[in-house]
Protein backbone atom coordinates (compact mmCIF):
# COMPACT_ATOMS: atom_id res chain seq x y z
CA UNK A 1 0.00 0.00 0.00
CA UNK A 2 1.43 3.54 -1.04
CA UNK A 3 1.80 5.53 1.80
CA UNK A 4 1.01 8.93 -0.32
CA UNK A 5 0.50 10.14 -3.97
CA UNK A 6 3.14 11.96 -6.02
CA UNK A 7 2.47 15.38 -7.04
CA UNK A 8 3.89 17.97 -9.35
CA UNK A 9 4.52 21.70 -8.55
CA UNK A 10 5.92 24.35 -11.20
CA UNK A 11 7.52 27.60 -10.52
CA UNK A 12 5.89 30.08 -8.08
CA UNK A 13 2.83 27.77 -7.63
CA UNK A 14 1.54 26.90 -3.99
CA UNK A 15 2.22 23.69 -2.24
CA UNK A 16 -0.09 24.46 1.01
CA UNK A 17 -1.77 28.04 2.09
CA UNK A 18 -1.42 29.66 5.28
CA UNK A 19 -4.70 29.07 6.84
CA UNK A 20 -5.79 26.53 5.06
CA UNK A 21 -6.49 22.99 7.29
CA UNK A 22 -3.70 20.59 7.54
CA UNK A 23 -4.00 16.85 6.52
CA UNK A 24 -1.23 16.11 5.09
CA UNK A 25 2.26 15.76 5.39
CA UNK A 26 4.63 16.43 1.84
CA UNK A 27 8.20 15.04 1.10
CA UNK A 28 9.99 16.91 -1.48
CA UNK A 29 11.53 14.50 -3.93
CA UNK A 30 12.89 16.72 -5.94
CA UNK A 31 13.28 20.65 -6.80
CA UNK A 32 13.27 23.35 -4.05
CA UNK A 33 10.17 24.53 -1.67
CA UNK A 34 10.27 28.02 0.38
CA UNK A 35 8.24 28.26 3.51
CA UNK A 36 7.14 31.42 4.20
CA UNK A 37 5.56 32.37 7.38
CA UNK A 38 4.89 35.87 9.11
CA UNK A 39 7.34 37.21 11.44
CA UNK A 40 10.00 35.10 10.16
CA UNK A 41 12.30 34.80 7.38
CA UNK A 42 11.74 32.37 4.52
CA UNK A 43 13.17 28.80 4.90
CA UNK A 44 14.29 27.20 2.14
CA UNK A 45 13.35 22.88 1.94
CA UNK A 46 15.11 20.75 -0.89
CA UNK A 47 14.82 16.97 -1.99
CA UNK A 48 14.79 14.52 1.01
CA UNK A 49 13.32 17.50 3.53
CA UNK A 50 9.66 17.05 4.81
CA UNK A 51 7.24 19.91 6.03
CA UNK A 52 3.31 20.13 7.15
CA UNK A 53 3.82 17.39 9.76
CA UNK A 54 2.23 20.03 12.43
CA UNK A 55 -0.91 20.03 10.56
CA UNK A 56 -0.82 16.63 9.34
CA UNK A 57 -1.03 15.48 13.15
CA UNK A 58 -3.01 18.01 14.48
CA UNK A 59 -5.45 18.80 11.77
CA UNK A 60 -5.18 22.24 12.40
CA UNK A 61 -4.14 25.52 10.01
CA UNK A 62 -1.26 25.93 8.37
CA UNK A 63 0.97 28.52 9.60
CA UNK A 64 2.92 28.70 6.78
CA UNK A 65 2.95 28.86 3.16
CA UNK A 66 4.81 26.25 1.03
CA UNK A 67 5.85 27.64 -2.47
CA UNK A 68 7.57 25.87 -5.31
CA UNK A 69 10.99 27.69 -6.41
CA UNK A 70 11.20 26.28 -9.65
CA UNK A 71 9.30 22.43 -10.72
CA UNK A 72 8.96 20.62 -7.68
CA UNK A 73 7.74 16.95 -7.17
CA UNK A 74 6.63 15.85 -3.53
CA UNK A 75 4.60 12.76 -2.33
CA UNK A 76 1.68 13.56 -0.07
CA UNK A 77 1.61 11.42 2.76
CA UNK A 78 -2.27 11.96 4.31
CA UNK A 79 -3.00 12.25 7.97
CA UNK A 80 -4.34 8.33 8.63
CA UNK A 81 -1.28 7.06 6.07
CA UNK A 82 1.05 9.27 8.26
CA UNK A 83 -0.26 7.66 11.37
CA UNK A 84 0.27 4.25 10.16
CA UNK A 85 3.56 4.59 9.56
CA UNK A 86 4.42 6.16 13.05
CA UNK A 87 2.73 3.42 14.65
CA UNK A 88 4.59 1.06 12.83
CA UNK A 89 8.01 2.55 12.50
CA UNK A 90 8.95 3.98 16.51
CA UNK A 91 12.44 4.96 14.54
CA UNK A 92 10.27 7.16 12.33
CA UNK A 93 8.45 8.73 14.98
CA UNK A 94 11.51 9.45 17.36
CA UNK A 95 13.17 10.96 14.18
CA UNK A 96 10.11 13.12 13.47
CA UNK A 97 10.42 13.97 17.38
CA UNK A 98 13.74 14.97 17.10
CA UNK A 99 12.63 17.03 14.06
CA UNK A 100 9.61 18.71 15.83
CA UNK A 101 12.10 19.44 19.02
CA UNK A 102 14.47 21.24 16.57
CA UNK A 103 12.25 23.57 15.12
CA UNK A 104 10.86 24.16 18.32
CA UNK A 105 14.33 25.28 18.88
CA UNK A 106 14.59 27.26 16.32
CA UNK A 107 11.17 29.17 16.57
């Protein structure tokens, strides 16, 4: 079973809004994403990188905006797929831990 669907992105073209509801988690596979969120500077995400988990676990809204910098591909991991594979994979979920702990961090 596919854990998420692949998705194509071209130049300048959103990813996620801010606002919107968050359900699911995206993995860039290739190209380059900026997150932009207010009050802090733009963060730049390339192939391998991972963003939206907040919302993808909470369901709540985004507070940030994921844009493509030139053609991006991502798979789209939803909420209940994302789930699964935490509750099967404890590595997975301490890394995402560890991930969530460093942008606290950094926030």
């Amino acid at each position: 079973m596919a854990a998420g669907d692949e998705c194509s992105f071209s130049d300048g073209e959103s990813i996620v809004k801010l606002g919107e509801v968050g359900d699911h988690l995206f993995v860039v596979l290739s190209g380059a994403v900026v997150l932009r969120r207010p009050g802090h500077a733009d963060k730049r995400l390339e192939a391998g990188s991972y963003f939206g988990e907040v919302g993808a676990l909470s369901g709540e809204t985004r507070v940030s905006e994921a844009i493509a910098e030139g053609a991006v591909s991502c798979v789209a991991v939803p909420r209940d797929a994302l789930k699964e594979v935490l509750a099967g994979s404890p590595e997975a979920a301490w890394e995402m831990l560890g991930s969530l702990a460093q942008r606290v961090r950094e926030a």
